[in-house]
PDB file of N, CA and C in Angstrom:
ATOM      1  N   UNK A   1      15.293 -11.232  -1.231  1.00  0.00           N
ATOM      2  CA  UNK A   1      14.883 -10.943   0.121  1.00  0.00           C
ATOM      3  C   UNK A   1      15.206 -12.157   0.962  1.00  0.00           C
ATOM      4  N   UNK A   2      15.833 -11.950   1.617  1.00  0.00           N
ATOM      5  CA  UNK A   2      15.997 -13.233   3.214  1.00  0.00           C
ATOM      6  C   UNK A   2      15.193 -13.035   4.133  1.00  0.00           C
ATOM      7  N   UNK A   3      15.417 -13.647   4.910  1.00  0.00           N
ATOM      8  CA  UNK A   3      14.413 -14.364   6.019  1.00  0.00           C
ATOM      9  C   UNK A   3      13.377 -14.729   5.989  1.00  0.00           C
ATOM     10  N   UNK A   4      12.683 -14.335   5.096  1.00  0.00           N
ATOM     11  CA  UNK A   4      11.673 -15.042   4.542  1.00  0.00           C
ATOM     12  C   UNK A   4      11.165 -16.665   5.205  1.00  0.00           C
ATOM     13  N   UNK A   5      10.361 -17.042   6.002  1.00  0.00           N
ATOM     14  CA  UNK A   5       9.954 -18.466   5.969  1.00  0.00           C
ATOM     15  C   UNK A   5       9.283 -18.426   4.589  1.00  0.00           C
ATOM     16  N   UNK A   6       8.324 -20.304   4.941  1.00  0.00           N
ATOM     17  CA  UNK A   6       7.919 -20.528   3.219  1.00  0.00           C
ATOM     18  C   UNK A   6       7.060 -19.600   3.270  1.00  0.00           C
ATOM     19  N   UNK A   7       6.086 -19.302   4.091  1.00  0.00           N
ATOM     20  CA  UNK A   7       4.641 -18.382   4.068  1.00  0.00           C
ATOM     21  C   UNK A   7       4.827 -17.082   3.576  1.00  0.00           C
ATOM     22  N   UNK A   8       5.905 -16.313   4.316  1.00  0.00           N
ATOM     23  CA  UNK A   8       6.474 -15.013   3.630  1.00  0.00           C
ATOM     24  C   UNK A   8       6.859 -15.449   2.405  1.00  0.00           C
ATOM     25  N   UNK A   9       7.325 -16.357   2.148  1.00  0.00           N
ATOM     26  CA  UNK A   9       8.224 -16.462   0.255  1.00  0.00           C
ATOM     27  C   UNK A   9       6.162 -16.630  -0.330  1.00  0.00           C
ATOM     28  N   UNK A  10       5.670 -17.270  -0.262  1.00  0.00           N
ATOM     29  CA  UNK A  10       4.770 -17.040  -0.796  1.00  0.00           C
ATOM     30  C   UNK A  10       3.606 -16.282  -1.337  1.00  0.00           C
ATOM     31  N   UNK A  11       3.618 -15.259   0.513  1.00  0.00           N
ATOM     32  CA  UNK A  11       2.919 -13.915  -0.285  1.00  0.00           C
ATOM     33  C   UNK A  11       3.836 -13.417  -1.098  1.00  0.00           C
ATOM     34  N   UNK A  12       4.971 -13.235  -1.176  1.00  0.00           N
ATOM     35  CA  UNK A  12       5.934 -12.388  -1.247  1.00  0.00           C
ATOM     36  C   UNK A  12       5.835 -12.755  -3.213  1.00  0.00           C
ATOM     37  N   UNK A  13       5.638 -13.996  -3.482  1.00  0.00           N
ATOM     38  CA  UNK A  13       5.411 -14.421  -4.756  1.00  0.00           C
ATOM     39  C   UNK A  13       3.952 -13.442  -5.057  1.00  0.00           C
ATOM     40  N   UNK A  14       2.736 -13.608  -4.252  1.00  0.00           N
ATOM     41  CA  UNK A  14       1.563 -13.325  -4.618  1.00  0.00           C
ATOM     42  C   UNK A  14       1.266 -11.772  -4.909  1.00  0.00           C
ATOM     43  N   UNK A  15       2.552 -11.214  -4.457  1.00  0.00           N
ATOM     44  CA  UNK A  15       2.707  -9.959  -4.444  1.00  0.00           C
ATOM     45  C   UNK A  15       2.656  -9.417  -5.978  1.00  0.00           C
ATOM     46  N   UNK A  16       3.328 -10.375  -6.828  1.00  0.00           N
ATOM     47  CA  UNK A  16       3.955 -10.159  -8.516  1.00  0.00           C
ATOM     48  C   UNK A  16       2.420 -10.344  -9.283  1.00  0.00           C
ATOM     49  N   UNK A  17       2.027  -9.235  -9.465  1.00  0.00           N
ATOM     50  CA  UNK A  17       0.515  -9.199 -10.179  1.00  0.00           C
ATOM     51  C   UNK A  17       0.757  -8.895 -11.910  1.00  0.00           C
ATOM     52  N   UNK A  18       1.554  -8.455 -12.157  1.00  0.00           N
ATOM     53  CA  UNK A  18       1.789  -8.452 -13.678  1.00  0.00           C
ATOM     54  C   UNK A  18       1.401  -7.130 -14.159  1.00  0.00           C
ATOM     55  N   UNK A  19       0.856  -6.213 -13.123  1.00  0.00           N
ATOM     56  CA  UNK A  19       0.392  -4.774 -13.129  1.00  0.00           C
ATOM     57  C   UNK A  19       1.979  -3.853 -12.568  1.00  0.00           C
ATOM     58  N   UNK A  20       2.820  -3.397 -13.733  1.00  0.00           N
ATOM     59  CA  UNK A  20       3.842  -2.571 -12.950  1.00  0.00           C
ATOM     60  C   UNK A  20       3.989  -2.435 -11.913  1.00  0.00           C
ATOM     61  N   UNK A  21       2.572  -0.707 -11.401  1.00  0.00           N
ATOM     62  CA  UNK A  21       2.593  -0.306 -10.826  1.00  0.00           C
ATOM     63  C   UNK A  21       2.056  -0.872  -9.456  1.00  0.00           C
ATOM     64  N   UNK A  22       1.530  -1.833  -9.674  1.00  0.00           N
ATOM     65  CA  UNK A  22       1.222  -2.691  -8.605  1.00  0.00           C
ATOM     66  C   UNK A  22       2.604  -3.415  -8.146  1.00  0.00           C
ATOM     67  N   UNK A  23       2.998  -4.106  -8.696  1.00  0.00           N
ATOM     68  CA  UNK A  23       4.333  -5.170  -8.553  1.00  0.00           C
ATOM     69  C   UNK A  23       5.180  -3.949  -7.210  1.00  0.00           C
ATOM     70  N   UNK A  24       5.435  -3.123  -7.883  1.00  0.00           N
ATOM     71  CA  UNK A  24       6.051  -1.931  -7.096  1.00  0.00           C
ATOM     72  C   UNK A  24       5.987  -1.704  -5.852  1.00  0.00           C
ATOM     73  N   UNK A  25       4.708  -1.301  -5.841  1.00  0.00           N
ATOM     74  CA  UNK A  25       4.172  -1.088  -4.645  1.00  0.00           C
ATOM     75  C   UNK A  25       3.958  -2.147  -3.450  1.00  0.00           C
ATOM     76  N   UNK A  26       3.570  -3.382  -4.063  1.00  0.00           N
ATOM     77  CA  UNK A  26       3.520  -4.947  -3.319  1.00  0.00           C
ATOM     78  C   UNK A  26       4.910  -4.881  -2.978  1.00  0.00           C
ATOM     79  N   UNK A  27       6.068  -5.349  -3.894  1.00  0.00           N
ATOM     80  CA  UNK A  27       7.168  -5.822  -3.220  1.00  0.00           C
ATOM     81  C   UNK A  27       7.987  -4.684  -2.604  1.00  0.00           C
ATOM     82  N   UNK A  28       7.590  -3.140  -2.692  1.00  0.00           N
ATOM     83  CA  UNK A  28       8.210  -2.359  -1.784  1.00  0.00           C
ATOM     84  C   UNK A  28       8.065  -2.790  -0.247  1.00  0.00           C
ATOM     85  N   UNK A  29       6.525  -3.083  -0.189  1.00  0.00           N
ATOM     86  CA  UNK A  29       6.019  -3.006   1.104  1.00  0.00           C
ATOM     87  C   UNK A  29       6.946  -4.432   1.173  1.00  0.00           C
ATOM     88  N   UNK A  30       6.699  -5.817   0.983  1.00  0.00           N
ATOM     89  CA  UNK A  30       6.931  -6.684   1.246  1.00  0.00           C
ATOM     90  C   UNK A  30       8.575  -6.608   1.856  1.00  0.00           C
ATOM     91  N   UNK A  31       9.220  -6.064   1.067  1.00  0.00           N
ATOM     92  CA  UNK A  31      10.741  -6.280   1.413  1.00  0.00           C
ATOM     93  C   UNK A  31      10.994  -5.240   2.522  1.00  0.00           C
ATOM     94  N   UNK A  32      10.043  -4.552   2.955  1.00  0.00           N
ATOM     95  CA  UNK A  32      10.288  -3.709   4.120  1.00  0.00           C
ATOM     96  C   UNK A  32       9.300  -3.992   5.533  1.00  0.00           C
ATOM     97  N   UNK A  33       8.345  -5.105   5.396  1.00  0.00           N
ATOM     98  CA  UNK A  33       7.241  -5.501   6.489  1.00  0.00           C
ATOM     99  C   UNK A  33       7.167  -6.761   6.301  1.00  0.00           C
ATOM    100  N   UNK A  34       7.511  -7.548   5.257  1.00  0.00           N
ATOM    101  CA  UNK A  34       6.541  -8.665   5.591  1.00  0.00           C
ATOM    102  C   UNK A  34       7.628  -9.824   6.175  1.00  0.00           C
ATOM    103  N   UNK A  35       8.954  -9.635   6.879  1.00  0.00           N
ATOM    104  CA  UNK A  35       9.713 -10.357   7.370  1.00  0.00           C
ATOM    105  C   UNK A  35       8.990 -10.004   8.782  1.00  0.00           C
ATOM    106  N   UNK A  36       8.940  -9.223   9.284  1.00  0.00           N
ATOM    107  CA  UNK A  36       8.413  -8.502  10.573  1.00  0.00           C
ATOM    108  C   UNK A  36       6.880  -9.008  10.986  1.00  0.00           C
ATOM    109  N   UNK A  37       6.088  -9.369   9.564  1.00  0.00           N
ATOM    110  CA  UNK A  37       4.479  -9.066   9.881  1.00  0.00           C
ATOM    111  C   UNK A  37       4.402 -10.019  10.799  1.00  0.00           C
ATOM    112  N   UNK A  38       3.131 -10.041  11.639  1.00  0.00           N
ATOM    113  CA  UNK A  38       2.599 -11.250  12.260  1.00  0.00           C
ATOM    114  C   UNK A  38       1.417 -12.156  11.727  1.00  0.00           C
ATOM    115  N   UNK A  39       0.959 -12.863  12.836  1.00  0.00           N
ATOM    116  CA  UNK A  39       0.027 -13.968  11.917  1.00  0.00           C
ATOM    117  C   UNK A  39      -0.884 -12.323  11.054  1.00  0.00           C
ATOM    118  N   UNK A  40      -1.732 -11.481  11.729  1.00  0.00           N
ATOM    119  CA  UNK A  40      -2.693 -11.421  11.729  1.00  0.00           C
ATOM    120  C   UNK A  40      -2.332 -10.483  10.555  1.00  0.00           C
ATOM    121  N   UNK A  41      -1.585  -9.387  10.520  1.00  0.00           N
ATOM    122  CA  UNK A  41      -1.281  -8.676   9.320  1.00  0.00           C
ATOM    123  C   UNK A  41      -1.029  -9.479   7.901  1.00  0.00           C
ATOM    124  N   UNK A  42      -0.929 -10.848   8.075  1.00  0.00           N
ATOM    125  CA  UNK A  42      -0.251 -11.428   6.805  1.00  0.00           C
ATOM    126  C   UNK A  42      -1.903 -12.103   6.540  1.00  0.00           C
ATOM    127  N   UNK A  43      -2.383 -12.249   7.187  1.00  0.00           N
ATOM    128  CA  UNK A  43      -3.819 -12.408   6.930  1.00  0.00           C
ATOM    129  C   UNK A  43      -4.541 -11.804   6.412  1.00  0.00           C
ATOM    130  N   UNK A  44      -4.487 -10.624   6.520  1.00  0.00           N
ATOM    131  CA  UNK A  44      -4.783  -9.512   5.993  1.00  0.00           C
ATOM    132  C   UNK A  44      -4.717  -8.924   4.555  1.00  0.00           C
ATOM    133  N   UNK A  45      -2.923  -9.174   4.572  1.00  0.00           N
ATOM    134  CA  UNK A  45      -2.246  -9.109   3.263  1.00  0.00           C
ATOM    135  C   UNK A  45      -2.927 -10.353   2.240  1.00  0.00           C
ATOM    136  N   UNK A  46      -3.033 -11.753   2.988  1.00  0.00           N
ATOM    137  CA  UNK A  46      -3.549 -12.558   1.905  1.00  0.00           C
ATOM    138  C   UNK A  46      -5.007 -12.142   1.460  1.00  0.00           C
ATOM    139  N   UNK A  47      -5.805 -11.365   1.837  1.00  0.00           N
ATOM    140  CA  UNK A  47      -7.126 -10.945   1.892  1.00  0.00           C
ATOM    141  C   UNK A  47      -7.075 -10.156   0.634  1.00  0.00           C
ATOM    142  N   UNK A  48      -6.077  -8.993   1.139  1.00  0.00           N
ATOM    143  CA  UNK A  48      -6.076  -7.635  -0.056  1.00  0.00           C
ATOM    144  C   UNK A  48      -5.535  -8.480  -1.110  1.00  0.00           C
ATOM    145  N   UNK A  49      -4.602  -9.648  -1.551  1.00  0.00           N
ATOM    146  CA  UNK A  49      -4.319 -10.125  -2.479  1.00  0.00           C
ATOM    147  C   UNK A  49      -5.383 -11.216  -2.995  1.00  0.00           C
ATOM    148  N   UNK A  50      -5.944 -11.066  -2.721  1.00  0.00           N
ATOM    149  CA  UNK A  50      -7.184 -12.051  -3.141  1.00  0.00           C
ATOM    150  C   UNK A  50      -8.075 -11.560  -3.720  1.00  0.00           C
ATOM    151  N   UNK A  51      -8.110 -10.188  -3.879  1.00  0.00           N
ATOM    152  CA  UNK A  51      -8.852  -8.935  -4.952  1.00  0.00           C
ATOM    153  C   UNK A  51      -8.628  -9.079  -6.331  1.00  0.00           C
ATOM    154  N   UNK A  52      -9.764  -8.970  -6.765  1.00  0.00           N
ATOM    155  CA  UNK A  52      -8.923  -8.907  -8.438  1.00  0.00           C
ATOM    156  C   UNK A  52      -8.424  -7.893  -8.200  1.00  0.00           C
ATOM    157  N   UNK A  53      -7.480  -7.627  -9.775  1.00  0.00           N
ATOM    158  CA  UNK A  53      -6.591  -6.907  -9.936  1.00  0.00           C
ATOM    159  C   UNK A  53      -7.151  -5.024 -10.389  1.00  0.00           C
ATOM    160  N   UNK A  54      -8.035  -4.937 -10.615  1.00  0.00           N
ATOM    161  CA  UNK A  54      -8.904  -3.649 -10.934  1.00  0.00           C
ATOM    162  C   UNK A  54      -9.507  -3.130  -9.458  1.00  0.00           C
ATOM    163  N   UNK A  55     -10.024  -4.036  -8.563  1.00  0.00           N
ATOM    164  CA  UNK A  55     -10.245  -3.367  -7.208  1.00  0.00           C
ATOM    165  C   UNK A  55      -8.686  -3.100  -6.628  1.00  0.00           C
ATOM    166  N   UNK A  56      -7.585  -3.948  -6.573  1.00  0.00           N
ATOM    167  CA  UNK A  56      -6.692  -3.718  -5.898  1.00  0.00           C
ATOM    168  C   UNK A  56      -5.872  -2.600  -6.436  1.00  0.00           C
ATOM    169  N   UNK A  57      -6.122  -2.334  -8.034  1.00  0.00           N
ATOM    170  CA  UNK A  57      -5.309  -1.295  -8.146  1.00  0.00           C
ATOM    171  C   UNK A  57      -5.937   0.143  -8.051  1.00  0.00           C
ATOM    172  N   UNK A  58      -7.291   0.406  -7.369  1.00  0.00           N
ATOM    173  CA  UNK A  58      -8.059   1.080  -6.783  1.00  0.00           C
ATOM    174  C   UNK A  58      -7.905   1.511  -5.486  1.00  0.00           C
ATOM    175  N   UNK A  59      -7.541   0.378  -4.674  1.00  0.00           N
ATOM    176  CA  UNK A  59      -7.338   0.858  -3.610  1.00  0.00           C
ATOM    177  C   UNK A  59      -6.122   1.345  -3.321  1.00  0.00           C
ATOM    178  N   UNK A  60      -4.930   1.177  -4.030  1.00  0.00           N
ATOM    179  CA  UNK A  60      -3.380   0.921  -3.907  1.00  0.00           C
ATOM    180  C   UNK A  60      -2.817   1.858  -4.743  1.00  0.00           C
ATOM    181  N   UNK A  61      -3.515   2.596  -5.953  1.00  0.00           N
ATOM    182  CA  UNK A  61      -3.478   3.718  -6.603  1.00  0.00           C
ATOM    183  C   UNK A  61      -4.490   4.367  -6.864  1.00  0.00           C
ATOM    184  N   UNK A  62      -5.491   4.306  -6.729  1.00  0.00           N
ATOM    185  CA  UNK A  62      -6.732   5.471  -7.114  1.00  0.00           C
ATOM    186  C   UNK A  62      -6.852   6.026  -5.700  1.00  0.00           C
ATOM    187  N   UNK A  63      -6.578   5.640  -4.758  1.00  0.00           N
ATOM    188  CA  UNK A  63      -7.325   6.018  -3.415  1.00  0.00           C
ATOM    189  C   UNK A  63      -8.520   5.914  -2.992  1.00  0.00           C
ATOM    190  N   UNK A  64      -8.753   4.736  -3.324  1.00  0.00           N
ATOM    191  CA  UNK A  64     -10.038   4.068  -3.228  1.00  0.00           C
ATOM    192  C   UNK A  64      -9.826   3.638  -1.601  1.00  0.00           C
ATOM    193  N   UNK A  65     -10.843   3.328  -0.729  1.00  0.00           N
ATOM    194  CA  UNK A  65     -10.821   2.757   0.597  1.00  0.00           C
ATOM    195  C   UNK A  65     -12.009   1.787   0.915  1.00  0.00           C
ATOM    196  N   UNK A  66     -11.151   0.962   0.874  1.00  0.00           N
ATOM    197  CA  UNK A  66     -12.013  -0.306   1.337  1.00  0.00           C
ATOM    198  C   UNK A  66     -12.934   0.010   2.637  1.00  0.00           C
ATOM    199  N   UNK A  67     -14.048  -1.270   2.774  1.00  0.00           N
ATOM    200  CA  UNK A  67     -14.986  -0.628   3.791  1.00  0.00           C
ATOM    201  C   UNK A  67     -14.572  -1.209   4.538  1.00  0.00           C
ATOM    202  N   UNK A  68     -13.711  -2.526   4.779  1.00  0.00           N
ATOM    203  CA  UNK A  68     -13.470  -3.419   5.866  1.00  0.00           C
ATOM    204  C   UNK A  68     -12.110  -2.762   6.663  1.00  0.00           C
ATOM    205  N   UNK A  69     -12.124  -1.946   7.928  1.00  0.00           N
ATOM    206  CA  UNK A  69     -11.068  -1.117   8.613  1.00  0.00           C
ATOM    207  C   UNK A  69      -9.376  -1.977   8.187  1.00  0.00           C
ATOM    208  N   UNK A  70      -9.734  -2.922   8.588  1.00  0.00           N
ATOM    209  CA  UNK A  70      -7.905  -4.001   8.088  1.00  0.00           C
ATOM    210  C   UNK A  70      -7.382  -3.630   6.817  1.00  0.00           C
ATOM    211  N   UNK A  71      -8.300  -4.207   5.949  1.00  0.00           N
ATOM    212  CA  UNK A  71      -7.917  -4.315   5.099  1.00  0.00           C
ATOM    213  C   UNK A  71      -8.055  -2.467   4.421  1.00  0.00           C
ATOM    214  N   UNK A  72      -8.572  -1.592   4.921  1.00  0.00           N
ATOM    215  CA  UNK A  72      -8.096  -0.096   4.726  1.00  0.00           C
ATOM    216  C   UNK A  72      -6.700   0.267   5.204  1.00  0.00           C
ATOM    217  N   UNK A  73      -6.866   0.234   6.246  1.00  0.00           N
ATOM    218  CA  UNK A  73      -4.984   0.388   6.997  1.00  0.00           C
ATOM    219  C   UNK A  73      -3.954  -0.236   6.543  1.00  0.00           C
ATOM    220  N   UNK A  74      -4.013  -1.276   5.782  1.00  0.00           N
ATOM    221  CA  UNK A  74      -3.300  -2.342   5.584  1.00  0.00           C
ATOM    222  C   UNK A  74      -2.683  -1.394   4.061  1.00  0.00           C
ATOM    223  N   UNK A  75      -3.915  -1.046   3.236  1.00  0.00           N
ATOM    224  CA  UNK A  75      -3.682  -0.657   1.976  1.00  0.00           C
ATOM    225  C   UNK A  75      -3.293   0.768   2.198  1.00  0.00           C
ATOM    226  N   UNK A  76      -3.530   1.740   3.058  1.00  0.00           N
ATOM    227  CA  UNK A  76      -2.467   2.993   3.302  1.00  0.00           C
ATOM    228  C   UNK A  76      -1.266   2.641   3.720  1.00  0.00           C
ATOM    229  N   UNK A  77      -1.139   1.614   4.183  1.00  0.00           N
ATOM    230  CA  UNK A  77       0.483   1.452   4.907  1.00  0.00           C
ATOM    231  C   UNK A  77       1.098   0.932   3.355  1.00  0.00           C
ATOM    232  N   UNK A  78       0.595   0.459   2.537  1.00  0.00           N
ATOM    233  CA  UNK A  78       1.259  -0.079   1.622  1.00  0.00           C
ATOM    234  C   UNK A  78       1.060   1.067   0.755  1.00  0.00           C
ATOM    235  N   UNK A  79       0.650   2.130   0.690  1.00  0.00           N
ATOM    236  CA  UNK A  79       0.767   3.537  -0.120  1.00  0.00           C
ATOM    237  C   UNK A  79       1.800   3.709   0.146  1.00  0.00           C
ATOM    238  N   UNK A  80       1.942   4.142   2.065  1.00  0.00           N
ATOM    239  CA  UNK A  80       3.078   4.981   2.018  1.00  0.00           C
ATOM    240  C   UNK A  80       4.434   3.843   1.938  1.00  0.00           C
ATOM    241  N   UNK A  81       4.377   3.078   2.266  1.00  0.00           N
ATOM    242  CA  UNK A  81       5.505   2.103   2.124  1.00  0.00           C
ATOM    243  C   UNK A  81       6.162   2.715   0.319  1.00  0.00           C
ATOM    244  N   UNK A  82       5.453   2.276  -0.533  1.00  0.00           N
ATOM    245  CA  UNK A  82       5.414   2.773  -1.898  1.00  0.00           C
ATOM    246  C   UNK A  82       5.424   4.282  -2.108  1.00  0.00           C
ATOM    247  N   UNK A  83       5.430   5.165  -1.158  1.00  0.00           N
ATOM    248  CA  UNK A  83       5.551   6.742  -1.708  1.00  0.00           C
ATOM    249  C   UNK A  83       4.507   7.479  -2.537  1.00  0.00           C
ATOM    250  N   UNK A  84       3.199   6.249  -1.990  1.00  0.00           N
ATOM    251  CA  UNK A  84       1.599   6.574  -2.532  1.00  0.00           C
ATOM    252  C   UNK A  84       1.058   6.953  -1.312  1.00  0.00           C
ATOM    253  N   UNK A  85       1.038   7.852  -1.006  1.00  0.00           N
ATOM    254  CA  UNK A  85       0.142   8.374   0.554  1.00  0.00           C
ATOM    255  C   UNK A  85      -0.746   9.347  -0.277  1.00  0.00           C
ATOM    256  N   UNK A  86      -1.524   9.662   0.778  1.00  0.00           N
ATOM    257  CA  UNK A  86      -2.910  10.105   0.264  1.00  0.00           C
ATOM    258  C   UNK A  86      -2.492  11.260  -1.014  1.00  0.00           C
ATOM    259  N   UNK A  87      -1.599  12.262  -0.957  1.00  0.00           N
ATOM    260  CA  UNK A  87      -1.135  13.390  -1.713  1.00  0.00           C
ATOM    261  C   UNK A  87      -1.240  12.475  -3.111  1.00  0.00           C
ATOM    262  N   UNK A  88      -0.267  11.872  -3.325  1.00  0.00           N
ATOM    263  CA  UNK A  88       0.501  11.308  -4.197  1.00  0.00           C
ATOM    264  C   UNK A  88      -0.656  10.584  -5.222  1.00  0.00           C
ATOM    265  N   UNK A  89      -1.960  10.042  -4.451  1.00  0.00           N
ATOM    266  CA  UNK A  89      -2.978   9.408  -4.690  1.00  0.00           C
ATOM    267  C   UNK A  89      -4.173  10.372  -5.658  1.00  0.00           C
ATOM    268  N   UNK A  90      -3.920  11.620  -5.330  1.00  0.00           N
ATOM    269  CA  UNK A  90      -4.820  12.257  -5.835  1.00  0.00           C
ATOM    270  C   UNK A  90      -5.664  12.782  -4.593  1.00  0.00           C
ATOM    271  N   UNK A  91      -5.931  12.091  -3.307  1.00  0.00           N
ATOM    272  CA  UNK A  91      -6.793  12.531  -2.375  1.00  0.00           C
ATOM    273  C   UNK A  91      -6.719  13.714  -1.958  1.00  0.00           C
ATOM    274  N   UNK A  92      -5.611  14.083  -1.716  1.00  0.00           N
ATOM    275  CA  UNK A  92      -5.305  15.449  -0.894  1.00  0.00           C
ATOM    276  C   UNK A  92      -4.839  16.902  -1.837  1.00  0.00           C
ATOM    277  N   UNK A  93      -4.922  17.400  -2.419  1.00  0.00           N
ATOM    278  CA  UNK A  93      -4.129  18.592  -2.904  1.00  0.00           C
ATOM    279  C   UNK A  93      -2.761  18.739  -2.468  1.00  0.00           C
ATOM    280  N   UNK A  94      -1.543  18.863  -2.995  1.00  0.00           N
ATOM    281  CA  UNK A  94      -0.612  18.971  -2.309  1.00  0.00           C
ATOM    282  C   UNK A  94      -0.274  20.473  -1.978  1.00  0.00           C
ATOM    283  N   UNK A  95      -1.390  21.179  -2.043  1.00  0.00           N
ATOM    284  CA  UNK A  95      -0.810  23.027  -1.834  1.00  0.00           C
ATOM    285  C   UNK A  95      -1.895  22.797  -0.670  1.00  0.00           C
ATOM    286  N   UNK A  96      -2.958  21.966  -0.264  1.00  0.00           N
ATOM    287  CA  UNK A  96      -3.838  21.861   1.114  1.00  0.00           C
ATOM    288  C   UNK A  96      -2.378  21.399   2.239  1.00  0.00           C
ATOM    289  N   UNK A  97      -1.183  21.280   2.023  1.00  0.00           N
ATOM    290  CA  UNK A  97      -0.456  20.421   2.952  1.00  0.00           C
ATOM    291  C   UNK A  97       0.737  21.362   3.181  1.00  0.00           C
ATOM    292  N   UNK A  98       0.721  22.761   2.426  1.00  0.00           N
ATOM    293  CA  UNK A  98       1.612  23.258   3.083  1.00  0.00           C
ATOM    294  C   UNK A  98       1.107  24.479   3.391  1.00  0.00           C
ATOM    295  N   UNK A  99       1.520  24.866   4.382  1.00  0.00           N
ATOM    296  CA  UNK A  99       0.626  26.629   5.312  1.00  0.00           C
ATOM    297  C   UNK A  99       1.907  27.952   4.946  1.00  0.00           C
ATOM    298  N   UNK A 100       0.754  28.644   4.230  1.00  0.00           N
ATOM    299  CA  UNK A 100       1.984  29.457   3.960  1.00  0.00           C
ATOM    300  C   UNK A 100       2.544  30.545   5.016  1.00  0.00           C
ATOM    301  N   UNK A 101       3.627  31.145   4.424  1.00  0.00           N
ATOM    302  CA  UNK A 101       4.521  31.252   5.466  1.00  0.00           C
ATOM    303  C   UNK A 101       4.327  32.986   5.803  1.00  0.00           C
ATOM    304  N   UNK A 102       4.314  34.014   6.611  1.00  0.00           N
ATOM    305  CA  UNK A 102       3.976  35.053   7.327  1.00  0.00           C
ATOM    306  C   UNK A 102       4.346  36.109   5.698  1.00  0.00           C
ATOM    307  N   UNK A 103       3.601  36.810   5.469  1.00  0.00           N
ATOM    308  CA  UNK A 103       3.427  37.585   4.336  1.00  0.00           C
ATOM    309  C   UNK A 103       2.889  37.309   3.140  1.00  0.00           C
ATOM    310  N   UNK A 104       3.344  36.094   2.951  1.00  0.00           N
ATOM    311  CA  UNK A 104       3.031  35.485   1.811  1.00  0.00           C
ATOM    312  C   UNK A 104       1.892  35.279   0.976  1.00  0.00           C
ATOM    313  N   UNK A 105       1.312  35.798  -0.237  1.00  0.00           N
ATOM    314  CA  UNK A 105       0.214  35.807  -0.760  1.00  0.00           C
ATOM    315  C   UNK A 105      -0.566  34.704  -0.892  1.00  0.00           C
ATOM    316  N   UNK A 106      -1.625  34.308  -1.194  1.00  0.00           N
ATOM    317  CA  UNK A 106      -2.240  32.891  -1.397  1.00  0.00           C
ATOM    318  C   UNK A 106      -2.700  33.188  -2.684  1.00  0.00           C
TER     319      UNK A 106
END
């Protein structure tokens, strides 16, 4: 990843949790936001990485939601960044997300 200053190279390190499916999901988001983030989002990010690793992989795959609003938004944007949005998570049913179509039985 480029552009990176040192601060981005560093979350960007803090991202590598040793949990696959975590690693995944961290450096998806990272290599697609965190050249862009500002102070306050990367603040944020250092927050959610400061979780152990059993809450974070709760919120980031179980669909768990933090109570603190930031650090909730922060961890859906890094679902869907990763192709974990609420469906994918278990939250939603994925047959609640599509309306069926004129005749069609349920």
């Amino acid at each position: 990843m480029t552009g990176l200053d040192a601060d981005g190279r560093r979350l960007l390190w803090r991202c590598r949790r040793g949990l696959k499916e975590l690693d995944v999901l961290l450096e998806r988001y990272a290599a697609e936001a965190l050249a862009a983030a500002g102070p306050l989002e990367r603040q944020v990010l250092e927050r959610l990485l400061g979780l152990p690793d059993p809450q974070l992989a709760g919120y980031l795959l179980a669909g768990e939601v933090p109570q603190e609003a930031d650090l909730a938004a922060l961890a859906e944007r890094i679902r869907r960044t990763g192709g974990m949005g609420r469906a994918a998570c278990g939250m939603i049913d994925p047959r609640e997300q599509m309306a069926p179509t004129e005749g069609e039985d349920i």
